[in-house]
N, C-alpha and C. Protein backbone atom coordinates (compact mmCIF):
# COMPACT_ATOMS: atom_id res chain seq x y z
N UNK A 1 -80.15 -1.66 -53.92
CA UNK A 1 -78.77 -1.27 -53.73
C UNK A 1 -78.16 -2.16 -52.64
N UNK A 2 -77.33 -2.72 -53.07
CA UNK A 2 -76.14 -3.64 -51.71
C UNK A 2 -75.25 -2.78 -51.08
N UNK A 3 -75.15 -3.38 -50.05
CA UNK A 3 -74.16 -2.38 -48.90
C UNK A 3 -73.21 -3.04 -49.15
N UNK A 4 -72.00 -1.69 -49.51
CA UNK A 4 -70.79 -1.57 -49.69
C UNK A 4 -70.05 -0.89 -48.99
N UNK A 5 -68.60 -1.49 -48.56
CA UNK A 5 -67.71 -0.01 -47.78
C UNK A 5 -67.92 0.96 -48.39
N UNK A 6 -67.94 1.60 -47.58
CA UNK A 6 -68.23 3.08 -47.76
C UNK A 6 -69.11 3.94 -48.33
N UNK A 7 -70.57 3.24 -48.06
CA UNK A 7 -71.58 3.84 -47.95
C UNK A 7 -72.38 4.21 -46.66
N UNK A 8 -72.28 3.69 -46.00
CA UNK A 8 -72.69 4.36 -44.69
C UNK A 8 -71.54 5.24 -43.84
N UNK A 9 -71.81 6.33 -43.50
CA UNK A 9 -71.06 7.45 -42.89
C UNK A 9 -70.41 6.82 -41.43
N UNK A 10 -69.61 6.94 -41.27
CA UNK A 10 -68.75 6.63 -39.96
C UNK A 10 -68.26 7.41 -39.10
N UNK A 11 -67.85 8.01 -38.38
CA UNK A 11 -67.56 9.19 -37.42
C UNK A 11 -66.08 9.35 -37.59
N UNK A 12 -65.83 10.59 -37.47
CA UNK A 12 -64.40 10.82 -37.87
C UNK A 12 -63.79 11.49 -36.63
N UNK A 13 -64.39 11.79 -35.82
CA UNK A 13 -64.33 12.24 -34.50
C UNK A 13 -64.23 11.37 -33.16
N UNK A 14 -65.11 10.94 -33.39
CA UNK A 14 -65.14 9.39 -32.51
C UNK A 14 -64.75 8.23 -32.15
N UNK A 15 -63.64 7.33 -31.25
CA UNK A 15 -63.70 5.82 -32.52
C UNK A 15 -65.05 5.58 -32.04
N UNK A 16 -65.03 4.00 -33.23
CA UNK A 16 -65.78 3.25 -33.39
C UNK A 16 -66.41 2.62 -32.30
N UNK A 17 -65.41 2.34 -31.52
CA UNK A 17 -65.84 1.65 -30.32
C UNK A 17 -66.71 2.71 -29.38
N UNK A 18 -66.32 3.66 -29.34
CA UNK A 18 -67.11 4.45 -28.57
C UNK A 18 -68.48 4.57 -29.05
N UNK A 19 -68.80 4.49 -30.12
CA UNK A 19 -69.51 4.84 -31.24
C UNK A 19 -70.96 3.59 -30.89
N UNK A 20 -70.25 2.47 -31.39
CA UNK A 20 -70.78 0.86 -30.88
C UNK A 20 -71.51 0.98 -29.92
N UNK A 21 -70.50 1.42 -28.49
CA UNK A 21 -71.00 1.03 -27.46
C UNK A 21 -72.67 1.95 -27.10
N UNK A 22 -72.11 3.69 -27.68
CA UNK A 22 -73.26 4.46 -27.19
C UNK A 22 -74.75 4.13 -28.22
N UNK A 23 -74.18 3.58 -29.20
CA UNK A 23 -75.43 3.12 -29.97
C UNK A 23 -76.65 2.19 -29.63
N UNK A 24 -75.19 1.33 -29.08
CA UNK A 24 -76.16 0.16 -28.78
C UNK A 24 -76.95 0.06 -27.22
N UNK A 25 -76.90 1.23 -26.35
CA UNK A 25 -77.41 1.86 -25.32
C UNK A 25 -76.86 1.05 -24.27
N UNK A 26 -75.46 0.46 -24.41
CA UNK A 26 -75.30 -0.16 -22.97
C UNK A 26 -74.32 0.57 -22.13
N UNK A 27 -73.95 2.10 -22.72
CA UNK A 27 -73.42 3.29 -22.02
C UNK A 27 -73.51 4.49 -22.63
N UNK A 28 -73.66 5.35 -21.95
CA UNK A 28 -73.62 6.55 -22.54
C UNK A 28 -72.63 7.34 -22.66
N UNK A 29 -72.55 8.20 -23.51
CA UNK A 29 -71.01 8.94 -23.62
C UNK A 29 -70.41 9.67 -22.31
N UNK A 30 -71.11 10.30 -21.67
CA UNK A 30 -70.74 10.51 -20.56
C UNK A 30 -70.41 9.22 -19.05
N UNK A 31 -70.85 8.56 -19.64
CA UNK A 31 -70.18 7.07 -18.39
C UNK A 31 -69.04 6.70 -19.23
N UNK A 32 -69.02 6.89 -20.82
CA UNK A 32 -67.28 6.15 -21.15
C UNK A 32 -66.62 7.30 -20.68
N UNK A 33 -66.97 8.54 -20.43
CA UNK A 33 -65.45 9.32 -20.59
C UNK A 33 -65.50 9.59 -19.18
N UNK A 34 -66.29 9.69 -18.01
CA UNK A 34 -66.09 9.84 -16.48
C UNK A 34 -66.35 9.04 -15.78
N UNK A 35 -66.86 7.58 -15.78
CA UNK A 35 -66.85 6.41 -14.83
C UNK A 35 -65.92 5.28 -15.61
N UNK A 36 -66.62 4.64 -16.78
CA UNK A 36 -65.81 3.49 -17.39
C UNK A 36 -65.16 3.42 -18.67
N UNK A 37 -63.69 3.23 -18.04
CA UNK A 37 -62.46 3.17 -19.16
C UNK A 37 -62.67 1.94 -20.68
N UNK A 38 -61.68 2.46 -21.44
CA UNK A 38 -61.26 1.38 -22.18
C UNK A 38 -61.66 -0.38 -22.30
N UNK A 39 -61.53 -0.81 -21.27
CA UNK A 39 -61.44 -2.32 -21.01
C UNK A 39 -63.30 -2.16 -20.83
N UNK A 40 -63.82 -1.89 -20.14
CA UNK A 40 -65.63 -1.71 -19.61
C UNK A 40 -65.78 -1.67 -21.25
N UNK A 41 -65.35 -0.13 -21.82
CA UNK A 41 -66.71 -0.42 -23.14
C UNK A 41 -65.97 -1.22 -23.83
N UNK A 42 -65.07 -2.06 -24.39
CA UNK A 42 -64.73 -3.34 -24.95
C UNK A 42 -65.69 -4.67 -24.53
N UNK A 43 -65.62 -4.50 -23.17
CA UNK A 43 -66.47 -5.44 -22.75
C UNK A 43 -67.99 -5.24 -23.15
N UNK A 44 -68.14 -4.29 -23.03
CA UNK A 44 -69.76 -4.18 -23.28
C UNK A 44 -70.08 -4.01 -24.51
N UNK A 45 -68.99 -3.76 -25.48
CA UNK A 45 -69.02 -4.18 -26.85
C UNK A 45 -69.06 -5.58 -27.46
N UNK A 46 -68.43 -6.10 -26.73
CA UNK A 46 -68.36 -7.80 -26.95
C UNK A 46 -69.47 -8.30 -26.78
N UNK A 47 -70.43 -7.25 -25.34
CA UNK A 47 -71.86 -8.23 -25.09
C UNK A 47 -72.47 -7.70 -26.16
N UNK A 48 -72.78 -6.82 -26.40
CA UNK A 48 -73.49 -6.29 -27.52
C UNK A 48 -73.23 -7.35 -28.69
N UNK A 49 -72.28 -7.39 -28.97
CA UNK A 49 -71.87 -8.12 -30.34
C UNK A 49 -72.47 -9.74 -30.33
N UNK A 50 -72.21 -10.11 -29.35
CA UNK A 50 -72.61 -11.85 -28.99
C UNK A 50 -74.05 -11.88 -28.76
N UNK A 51 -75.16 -10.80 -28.13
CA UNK A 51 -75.89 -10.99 -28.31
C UNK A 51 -76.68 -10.53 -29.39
N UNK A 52 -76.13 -10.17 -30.40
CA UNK A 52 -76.70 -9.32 -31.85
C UNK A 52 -76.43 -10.78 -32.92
N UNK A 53 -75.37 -11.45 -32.86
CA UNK A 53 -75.31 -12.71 -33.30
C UNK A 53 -75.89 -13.73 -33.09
N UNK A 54 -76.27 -13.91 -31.73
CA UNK A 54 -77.34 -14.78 -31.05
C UNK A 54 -78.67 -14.67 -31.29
N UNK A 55 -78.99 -13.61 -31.44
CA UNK A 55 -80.55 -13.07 -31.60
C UNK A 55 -80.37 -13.36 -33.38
N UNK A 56 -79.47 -13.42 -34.30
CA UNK A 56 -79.67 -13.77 -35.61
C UNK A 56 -79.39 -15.00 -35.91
N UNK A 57 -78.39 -15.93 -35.47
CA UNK A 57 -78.49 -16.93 -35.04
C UNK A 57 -80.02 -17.96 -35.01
N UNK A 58 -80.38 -17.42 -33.72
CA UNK A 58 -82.03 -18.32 -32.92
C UNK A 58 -82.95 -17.17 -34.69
N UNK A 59 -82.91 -16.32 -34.96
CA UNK A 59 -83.65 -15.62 -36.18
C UNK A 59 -84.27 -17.01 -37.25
N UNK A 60 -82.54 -16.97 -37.61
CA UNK A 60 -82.55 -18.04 -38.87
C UNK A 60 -82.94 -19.39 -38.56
N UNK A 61 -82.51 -19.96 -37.36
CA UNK A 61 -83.50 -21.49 -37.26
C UNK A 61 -84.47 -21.32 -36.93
N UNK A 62 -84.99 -20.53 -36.40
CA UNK A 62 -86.47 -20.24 -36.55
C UNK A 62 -86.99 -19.86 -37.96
N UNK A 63 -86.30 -19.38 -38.83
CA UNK A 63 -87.09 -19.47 -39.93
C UNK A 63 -86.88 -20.74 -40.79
N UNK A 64 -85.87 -21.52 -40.66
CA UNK A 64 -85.57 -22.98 -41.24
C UNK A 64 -86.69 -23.85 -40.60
N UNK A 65 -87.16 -23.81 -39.77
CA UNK A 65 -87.88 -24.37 -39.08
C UNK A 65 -89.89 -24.26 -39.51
N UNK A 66 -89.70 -22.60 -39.84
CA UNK A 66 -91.21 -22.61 -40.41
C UNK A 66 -90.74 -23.04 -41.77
N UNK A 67 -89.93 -23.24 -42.69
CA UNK A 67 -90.14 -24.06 -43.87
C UNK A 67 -90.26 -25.25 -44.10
């Protein structure tokens, strides 16, 4: 089966971003909503994101490389 919109469940309660950030463990829901605003988990969404690309990135020439 290929992944298509709208097969994986998304939060309807939540945004996304909030969602992102607590997933990817670089805050927890309780530090976005009583220490760091808006702009913090954007940012720490962005690191998340650049290093999730990076790590697949260095993935794939490393596997071009064992062929």
């Amino acid at each position: 089966m290929s992944l298509k919109k709208g097969v994986l469940a998304e939060p309807v309660n939540v945004s996304v971003i909030v969602k992102d950030v607590v997933e990817s463990g670089y805050a927890t829901y309780v530090e976005l909503s009583t220490v760091l605003g808006l702009e913090d988990a954007m940012n720490l969404l962005e690191i998340h994101q650049v290093t999730e690309y990076n790590k697949r990135i260095i993935e794939d020439i490393q596997k071009d490389n064992r062929s």
